[in-house]
PDB file of N, CA and C in Angstrom:
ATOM      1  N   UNK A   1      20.375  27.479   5.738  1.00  0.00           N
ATOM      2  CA  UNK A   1      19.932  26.181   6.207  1.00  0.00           C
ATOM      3  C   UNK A   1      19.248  25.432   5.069  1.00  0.00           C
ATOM      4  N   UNK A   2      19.437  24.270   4.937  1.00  0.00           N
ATOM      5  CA  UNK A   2      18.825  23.110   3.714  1.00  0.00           C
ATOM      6  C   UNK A   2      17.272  22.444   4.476  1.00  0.00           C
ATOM      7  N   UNK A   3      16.218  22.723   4.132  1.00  0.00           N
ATOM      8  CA  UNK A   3      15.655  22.191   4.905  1.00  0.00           C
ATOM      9  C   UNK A   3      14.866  20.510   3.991  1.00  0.00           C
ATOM     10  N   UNK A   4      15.346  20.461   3.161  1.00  0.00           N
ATOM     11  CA  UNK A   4      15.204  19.464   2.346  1.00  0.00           C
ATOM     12  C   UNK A   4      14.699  18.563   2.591  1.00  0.00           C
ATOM     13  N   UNK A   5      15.972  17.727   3.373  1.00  0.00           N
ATOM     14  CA  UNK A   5      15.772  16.364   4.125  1.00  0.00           C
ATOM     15  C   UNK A   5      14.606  16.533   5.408  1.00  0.00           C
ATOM     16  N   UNK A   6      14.511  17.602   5.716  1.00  0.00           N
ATOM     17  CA  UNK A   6      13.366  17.734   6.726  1.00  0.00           C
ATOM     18  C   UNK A   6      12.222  17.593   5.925  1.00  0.00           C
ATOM     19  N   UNK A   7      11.979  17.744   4.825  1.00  0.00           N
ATOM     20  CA  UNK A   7      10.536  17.631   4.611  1.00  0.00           C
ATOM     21  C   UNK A   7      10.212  16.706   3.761  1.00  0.00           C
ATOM     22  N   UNK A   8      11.582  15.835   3.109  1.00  0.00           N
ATOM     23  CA  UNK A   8      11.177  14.248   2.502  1.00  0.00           C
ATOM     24  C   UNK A   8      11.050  13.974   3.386  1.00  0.00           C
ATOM     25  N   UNK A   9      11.602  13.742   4.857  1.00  0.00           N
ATOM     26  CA  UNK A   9      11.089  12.749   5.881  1.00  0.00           C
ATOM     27  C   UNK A   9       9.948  13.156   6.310  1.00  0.00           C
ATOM     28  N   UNK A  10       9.089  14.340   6.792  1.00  0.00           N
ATOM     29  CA  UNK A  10       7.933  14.731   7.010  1.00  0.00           C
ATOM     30  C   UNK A  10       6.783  14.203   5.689  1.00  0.00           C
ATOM     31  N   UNK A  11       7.736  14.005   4.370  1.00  0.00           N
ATOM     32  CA  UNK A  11       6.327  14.160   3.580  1.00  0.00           C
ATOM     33  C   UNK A  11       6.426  12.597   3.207  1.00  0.00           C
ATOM     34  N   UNK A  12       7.409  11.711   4.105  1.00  0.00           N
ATOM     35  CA  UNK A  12       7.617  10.269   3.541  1.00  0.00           C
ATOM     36  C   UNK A  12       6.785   9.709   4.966  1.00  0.00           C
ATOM     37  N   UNK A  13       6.876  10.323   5.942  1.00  0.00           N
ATOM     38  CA  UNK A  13       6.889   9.781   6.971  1.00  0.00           C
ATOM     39  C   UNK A  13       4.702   9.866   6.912  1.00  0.00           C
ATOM     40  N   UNK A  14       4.233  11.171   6.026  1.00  0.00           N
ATOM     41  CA  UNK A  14       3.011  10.976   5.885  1.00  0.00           C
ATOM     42  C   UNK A  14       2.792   9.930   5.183  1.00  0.00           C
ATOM     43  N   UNK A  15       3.117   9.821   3.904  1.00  0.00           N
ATOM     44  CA  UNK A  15       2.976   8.909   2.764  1.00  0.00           C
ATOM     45  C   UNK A  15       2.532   7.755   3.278  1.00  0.00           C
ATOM     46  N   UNK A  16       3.630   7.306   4.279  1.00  0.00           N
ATOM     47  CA  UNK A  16       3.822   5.696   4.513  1.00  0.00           C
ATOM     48  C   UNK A  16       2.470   5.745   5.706  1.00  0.00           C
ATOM     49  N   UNK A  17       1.817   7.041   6.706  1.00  0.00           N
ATOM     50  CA  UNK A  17       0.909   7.157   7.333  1.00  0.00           C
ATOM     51  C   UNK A  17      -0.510   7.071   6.327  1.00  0.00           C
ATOM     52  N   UNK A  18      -0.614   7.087   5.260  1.00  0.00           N
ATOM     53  CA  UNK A  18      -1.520   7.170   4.483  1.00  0.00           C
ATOM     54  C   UNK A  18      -1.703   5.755   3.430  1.00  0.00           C
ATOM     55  N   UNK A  19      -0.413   5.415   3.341  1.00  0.00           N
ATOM     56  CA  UNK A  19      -0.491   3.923   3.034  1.00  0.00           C
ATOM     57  C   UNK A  19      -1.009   2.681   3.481  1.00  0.00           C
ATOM     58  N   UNK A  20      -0.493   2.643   5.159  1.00  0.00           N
ATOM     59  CA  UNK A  20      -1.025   1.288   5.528  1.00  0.00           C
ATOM     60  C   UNK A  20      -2.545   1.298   6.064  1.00  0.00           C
ATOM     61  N   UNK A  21      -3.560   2.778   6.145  1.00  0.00           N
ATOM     62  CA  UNK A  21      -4.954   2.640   6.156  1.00  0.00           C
ATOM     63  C   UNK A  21      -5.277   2.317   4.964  1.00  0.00           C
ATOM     64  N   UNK A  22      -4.679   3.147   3.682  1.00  0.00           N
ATOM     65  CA  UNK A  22      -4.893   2.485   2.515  1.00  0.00           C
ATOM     66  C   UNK A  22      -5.127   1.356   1.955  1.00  0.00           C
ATOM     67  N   UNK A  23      -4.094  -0.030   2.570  1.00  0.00           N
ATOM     68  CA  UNK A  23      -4.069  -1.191   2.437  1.00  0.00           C
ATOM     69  C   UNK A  23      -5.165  -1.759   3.086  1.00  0.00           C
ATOM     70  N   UNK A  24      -5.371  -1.861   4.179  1.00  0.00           N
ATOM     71  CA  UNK A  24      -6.796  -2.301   4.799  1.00  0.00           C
ATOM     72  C   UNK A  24      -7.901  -1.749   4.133  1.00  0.00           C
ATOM     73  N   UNK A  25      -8.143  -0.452   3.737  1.00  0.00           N
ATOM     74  CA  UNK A  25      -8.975  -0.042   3.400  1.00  0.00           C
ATOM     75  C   UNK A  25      -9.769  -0.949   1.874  1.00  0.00           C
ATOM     76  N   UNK A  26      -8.263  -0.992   1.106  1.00  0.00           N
ATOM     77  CA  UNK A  26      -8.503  -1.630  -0.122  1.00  0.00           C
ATOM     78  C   UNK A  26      -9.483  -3.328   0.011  1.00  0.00           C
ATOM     79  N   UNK A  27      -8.030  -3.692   0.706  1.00  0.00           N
ATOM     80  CA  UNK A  27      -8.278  -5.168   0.675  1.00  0.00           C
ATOM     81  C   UNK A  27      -9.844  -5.262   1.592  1.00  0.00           C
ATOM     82  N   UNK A  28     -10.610  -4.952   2.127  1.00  0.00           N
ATOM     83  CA  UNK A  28     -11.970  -4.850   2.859  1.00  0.00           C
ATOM     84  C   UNK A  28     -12.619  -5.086   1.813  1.00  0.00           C
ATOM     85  N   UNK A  29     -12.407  -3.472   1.051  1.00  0.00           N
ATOM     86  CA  UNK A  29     -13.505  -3.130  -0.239  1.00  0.00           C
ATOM     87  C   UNK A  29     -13.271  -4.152  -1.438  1.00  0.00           C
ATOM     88  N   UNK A  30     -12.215  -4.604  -1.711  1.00  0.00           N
ATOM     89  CA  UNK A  30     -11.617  -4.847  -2.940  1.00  0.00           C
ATOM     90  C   UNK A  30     -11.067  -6.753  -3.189  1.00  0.00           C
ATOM     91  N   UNK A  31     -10.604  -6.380  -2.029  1.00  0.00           N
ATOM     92  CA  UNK A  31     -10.078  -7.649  -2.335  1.00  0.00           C
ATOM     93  C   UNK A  31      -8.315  -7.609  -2.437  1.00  0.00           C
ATOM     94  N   UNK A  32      -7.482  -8.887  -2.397  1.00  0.00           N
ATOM     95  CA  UNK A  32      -5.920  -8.429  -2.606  1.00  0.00           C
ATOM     96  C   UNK A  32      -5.805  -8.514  -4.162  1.00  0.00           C
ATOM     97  N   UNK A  33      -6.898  -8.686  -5.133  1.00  0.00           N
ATOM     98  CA  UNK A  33      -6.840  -8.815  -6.167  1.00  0.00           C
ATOM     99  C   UNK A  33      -6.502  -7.265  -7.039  1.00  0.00           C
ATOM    100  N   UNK A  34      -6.527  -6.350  -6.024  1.00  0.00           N
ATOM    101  CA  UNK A  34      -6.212  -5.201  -6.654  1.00  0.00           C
ATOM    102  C   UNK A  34      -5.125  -4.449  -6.400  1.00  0.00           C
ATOM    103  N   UNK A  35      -4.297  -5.660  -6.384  1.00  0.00           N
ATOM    104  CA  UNK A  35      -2.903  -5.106  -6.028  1.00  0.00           C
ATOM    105  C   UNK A  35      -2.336  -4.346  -7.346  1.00  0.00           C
ATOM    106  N   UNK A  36      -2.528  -4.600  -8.226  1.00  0.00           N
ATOM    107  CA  UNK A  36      -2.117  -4.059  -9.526  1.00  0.00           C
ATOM    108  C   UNK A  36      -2.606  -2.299  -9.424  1.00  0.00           C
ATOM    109  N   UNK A  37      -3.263  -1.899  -8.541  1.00  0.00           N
ATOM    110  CA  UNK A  37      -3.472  -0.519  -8.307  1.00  0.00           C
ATOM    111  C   UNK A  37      -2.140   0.042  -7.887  1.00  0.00           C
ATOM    112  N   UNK A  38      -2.104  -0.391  -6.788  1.00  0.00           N
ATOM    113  CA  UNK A  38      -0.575   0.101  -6.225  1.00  0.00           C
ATOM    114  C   UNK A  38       0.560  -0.137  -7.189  1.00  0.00           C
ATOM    115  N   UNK A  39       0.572  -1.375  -8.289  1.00  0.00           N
ATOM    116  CA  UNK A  39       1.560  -1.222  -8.680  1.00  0.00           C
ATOM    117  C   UNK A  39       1.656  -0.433  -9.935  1.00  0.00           C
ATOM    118  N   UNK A  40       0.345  -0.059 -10.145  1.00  0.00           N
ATOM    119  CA  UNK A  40       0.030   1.229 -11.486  1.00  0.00           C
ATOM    120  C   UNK A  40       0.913   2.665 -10.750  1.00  0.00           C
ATOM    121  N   UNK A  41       0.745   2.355  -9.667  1.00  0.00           N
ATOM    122  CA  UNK A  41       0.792   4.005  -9.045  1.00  0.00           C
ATOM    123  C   UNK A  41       2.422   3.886  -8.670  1.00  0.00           C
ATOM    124  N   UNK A  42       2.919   3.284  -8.508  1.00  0.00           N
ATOM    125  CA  UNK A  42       4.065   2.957  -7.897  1.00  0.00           C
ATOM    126  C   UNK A  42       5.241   2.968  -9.618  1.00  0.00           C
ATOM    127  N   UNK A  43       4.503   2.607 -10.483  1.00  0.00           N
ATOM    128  CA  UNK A  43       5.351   2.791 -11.785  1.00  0.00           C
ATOM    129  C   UNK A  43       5.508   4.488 -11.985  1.00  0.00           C
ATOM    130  N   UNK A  44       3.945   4.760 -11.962  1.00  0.00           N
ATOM    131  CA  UNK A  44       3.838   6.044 -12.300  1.00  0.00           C
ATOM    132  C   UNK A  44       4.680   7.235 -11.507  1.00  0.00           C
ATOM    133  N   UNK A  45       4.657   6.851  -9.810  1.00  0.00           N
ATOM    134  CA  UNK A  45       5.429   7.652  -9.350  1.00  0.00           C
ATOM    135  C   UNK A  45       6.879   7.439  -9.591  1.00  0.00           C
ATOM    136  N   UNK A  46       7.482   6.780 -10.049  1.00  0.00           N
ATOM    137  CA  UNK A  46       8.493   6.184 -10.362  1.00  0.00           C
ATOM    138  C   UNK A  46       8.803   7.026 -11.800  1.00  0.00           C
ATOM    139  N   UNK A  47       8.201   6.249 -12.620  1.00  0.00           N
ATOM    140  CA  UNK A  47       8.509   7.844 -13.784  1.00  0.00           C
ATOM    141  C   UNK A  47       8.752   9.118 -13.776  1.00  0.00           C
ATOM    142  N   UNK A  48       7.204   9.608 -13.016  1.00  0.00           N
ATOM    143  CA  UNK A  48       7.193  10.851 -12.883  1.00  0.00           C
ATOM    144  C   UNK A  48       8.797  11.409 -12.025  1.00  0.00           C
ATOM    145  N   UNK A  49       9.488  10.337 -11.142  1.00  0.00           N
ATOM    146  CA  UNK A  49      10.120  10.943 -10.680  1.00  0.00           C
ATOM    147  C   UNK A  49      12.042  10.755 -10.809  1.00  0.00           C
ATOM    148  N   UNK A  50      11.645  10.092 -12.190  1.00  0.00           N
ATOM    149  CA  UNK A  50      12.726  10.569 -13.310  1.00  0.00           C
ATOM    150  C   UNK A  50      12.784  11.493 -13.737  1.00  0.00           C
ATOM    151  N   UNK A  51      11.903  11.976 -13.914  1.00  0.00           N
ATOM    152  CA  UNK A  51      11.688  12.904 -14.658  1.00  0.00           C
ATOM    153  C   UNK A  51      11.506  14.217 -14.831  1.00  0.00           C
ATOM    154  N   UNK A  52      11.600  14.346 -13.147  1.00  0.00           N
ATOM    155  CA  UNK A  52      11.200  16.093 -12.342  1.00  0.00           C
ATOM    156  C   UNK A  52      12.963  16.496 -12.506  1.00  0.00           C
ATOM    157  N   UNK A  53      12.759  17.718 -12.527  1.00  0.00           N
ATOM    158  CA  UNK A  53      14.328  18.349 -11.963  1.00  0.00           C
ATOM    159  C   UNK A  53      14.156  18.858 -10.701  1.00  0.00           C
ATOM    160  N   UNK A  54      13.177  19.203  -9.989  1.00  0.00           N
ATOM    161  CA  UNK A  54      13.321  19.639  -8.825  1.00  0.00           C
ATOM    162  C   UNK A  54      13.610  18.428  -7.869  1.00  0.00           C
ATOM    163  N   UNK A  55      15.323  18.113  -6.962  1.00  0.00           N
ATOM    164  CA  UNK A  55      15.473  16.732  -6.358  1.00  0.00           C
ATOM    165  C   UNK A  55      14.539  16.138  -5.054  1.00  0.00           C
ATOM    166  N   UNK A  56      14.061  17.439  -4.621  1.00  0.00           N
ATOM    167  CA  UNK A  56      12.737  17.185  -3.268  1.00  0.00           C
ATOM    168  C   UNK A  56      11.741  16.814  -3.817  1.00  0.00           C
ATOM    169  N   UNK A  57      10.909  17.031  -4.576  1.00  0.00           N
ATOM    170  CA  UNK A  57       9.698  16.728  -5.455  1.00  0.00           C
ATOM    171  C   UNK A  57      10.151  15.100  -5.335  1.00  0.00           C
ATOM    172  N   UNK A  58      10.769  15.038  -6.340  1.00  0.00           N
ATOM    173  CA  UNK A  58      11.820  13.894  -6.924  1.00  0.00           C
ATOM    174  C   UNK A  58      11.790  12.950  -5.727  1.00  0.00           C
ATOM    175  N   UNK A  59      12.786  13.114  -5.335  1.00  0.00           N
ATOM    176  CA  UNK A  59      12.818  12.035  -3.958  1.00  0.00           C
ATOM    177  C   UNK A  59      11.138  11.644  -3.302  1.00  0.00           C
ATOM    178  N   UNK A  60      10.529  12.805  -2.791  1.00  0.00           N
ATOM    179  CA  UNK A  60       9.403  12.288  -2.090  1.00  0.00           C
ATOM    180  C   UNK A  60       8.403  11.450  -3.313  1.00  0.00           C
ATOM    181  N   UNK A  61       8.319  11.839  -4.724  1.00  0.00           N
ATOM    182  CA  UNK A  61       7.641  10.909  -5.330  1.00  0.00           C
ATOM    183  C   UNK A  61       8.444   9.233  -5.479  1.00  0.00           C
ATOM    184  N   UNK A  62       9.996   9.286  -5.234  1.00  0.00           N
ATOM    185  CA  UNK A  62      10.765   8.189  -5.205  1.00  0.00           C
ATOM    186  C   UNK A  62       9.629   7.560  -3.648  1.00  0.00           C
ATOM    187  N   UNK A  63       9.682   8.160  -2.533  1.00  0.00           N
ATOM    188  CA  UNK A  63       9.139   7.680  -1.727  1.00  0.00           C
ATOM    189  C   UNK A  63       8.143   7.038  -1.454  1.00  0.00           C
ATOM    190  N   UNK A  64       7.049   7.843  -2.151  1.00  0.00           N
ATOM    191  CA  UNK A  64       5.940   7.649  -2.797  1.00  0.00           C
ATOM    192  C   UNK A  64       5.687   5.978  -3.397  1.00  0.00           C
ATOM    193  N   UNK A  65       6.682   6.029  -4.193  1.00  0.00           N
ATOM    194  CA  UNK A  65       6.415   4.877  -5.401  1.00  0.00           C
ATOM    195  C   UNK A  65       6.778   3.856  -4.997  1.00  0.00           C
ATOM    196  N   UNK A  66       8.163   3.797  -3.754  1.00  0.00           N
ATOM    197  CA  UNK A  66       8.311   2.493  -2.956  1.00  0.00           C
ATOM    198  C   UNK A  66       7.408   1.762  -1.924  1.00  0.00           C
ATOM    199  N   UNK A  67       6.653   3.384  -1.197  1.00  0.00           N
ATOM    200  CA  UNK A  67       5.787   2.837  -0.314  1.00  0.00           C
ATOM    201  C   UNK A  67       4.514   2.499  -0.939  1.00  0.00           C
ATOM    202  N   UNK A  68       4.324   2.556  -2.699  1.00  0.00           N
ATOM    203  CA  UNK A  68       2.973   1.595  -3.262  1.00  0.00           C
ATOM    204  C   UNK A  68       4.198   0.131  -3.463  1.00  0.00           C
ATOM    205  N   UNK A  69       5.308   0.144  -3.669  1.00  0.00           N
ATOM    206  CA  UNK A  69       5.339  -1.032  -3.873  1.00  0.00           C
ATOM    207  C   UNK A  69       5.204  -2.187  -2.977  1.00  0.00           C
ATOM    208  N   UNK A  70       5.450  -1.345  -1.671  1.00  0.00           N
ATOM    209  CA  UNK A  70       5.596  -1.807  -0.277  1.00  0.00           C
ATOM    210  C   UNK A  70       4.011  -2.574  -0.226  1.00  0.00           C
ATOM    211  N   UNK A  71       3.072  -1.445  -0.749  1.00  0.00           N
ATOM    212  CA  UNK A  71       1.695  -1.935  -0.864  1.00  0.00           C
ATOM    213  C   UNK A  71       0.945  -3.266  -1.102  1.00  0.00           C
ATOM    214  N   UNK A  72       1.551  -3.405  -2.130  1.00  0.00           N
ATOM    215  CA  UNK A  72       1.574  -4.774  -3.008  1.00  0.00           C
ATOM    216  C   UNK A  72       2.060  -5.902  -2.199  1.00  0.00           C
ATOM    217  N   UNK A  73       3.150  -5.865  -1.234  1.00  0.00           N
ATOM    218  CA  UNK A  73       3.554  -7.261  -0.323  1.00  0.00           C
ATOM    219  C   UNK A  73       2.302  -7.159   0.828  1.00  0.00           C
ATOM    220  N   UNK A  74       2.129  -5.713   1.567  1.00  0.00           N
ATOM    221  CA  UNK A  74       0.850  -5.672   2.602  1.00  0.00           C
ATOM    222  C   UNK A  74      -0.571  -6.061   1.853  1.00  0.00           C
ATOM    223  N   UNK A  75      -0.915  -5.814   0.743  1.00  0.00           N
ATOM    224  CA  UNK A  75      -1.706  -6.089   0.314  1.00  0.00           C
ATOM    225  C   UNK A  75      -2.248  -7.661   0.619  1.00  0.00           C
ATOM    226  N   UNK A  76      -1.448  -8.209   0.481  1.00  0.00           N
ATOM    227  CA  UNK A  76      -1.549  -9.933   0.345  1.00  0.00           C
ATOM    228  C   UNK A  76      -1.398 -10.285   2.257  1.00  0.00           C
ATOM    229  N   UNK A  77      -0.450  -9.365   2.843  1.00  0.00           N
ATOM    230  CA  UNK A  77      -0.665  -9.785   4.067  1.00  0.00           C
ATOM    231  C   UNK A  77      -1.797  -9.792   4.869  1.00  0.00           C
ATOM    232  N   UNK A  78      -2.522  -8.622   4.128  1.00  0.00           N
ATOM    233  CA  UNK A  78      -3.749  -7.726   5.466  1.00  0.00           C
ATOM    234  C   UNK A  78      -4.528  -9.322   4.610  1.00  0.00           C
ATOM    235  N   UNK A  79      -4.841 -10.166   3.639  1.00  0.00           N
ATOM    236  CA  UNK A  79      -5.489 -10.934   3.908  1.00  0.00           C
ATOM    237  C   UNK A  79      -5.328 -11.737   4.612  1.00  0.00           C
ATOM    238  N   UNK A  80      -3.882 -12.262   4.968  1.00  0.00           N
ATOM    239  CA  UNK A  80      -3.843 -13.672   5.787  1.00  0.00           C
ATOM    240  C   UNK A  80      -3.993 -12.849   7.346  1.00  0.00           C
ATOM    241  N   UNK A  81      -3.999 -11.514   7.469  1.00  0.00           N
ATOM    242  CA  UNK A  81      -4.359 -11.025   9.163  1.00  0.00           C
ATOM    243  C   UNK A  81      -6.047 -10.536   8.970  1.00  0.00           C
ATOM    244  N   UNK A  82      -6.745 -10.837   7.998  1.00  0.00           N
ATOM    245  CA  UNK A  82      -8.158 -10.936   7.983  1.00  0.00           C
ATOM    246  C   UNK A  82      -8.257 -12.217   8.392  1.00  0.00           C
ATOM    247  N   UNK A  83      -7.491 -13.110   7.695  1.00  0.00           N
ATOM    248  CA  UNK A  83      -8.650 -14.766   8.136  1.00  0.00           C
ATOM    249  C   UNK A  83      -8.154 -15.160   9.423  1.00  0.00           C
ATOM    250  N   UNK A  84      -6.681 -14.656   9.968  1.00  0.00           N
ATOM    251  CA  UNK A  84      -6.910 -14.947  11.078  1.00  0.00           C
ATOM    252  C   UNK A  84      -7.580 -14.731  12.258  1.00  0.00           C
ATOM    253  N   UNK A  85      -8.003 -13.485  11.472  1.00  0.00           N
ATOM    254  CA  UNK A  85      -8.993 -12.711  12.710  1.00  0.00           C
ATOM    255  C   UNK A  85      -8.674 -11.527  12.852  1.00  0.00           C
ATOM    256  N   UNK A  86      -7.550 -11.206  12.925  1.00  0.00           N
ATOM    257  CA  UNK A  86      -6.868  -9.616  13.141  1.00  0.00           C
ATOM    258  C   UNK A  86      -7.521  -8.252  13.044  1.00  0.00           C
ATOM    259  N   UNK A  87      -8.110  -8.147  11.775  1.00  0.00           N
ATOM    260  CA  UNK A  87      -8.980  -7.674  11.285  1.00  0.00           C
ATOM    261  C   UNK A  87     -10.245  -8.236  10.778  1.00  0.00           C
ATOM    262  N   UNK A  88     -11.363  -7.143  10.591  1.00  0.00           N
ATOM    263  CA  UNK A  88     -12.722  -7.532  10.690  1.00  0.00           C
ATOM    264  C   UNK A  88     -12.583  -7.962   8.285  1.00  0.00           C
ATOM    265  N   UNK A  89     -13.397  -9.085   8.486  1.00  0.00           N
ATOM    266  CA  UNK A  89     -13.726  -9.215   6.782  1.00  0.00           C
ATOM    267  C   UNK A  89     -14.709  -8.603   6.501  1.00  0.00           C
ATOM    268  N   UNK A  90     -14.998  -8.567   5.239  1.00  0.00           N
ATOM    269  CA  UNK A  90     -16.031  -7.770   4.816  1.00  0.00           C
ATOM    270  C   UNK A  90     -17.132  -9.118   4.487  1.00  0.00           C
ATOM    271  N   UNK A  91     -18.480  -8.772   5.569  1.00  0.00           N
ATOM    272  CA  UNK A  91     -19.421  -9.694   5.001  1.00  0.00           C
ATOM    273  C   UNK A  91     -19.932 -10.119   3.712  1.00  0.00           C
ATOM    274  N   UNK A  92     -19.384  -8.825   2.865  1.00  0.00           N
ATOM    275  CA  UNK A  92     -20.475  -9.139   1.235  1.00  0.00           C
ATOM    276  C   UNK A  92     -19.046 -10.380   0.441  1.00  0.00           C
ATOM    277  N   UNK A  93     -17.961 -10.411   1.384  1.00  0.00           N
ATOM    278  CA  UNK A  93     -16.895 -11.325   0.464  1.00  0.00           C
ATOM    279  C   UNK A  93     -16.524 -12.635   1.804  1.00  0.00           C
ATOM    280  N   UNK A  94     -17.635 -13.005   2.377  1.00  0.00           N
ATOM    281  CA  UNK A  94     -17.385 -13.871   3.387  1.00  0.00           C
ATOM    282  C   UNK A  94     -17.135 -15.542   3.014  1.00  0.00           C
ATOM    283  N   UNK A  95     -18.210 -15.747   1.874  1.00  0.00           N
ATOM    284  CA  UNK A  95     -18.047 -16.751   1.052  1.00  0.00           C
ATOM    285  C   UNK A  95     -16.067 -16.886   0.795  1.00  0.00           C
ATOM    286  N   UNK A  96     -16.004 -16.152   0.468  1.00  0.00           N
ATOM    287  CA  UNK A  96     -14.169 -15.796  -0.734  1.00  0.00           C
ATOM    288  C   UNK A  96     -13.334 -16.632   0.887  1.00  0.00           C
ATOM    289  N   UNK A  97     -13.757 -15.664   1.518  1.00  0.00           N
ATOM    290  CA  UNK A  97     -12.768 -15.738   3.122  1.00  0.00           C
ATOM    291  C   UNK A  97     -13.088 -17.249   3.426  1.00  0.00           C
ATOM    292  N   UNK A  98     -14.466 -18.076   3.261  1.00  0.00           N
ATOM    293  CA  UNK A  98     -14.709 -19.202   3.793  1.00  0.00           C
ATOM    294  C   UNK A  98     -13.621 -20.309   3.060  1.00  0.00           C
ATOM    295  N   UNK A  99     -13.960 -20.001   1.608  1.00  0.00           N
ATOM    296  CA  UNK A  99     -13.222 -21.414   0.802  1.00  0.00           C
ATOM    297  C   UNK A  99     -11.558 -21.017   0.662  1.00  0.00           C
ATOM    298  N   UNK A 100     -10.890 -19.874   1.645  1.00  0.00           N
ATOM    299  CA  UNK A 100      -9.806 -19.885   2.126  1.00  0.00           C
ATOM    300  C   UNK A 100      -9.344 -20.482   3.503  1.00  0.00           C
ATOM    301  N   UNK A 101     -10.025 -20.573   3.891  1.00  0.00           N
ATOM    302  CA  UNK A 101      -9.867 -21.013   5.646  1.00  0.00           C
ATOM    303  C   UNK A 101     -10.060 -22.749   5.177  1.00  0.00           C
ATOM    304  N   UNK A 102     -11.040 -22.820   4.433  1.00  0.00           N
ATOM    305  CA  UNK A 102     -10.647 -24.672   4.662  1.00  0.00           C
ATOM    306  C   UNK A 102      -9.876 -24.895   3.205  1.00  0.00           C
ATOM    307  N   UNK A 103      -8.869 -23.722   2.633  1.00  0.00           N
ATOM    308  CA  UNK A 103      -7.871 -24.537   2.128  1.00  0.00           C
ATOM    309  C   UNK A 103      -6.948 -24.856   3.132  1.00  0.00           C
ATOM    310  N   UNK A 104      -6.640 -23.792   4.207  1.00  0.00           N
ATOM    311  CA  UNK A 104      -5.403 -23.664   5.134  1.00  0.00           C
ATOM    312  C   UNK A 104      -6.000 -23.802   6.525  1.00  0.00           C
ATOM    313  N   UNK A 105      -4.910 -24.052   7.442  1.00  0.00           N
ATOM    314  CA  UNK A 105      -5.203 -24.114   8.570  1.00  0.00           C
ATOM    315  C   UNK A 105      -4.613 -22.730   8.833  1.00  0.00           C
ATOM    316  N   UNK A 106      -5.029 -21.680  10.113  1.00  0.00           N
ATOM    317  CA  UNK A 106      -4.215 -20.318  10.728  1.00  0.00           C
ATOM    318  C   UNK A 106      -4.218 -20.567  11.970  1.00  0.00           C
TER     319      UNK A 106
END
């Protein structure tokens, strides 16, 4: 039996479970200005996973590196579902959130 594909999808299906708390988590603390994290990590897994010979390793860091790139578009979203309300902002960056709301209407 190959159990291969059973455990890129188990270890993709975490990844992407560990990603989108990630994204909220960031953008709270951080800001969407640190999207360039995800896309540090998303190169790196990307290399690294040229570069393995083992193809399971390989693939799940392929997985890996799409779901930071994936990061980088949520990144920018979880702000426009902060100002609408969706999620809670972070008071110490309430100012940032204010002189966004009266550029745009939501």
């Amino acid at each position: 039996m190959n159990f291969s594909g059973i455990i890129v999808g188990a270890a993709v299906f975490f990844i992407i479970g560990i990603c989108h708390p990630a994204v909220i988590k960031m953008e709270y603390h951080l800001g969407k200005k640190s999207w360039w994290i995800w896309l540090a990590a998303g190169l790196l897994a990307s290399g690294a996973s040229l570069l393995l010979q083992d193809r399971t390793v390989s693939t799940i860091l392929g997985g890996f590196a799409f779901s930071c790139f994936w990061g980088i578009l949520e990144m920018h979203q979880q702000e426009q579902r902060v100002l609408k309300g969706w999620f809670p902002e972070n008071p110490a960056r309430h100012e940032y959130y204010e002189r966004l709301r009266r550029k745009k209407k939501y």
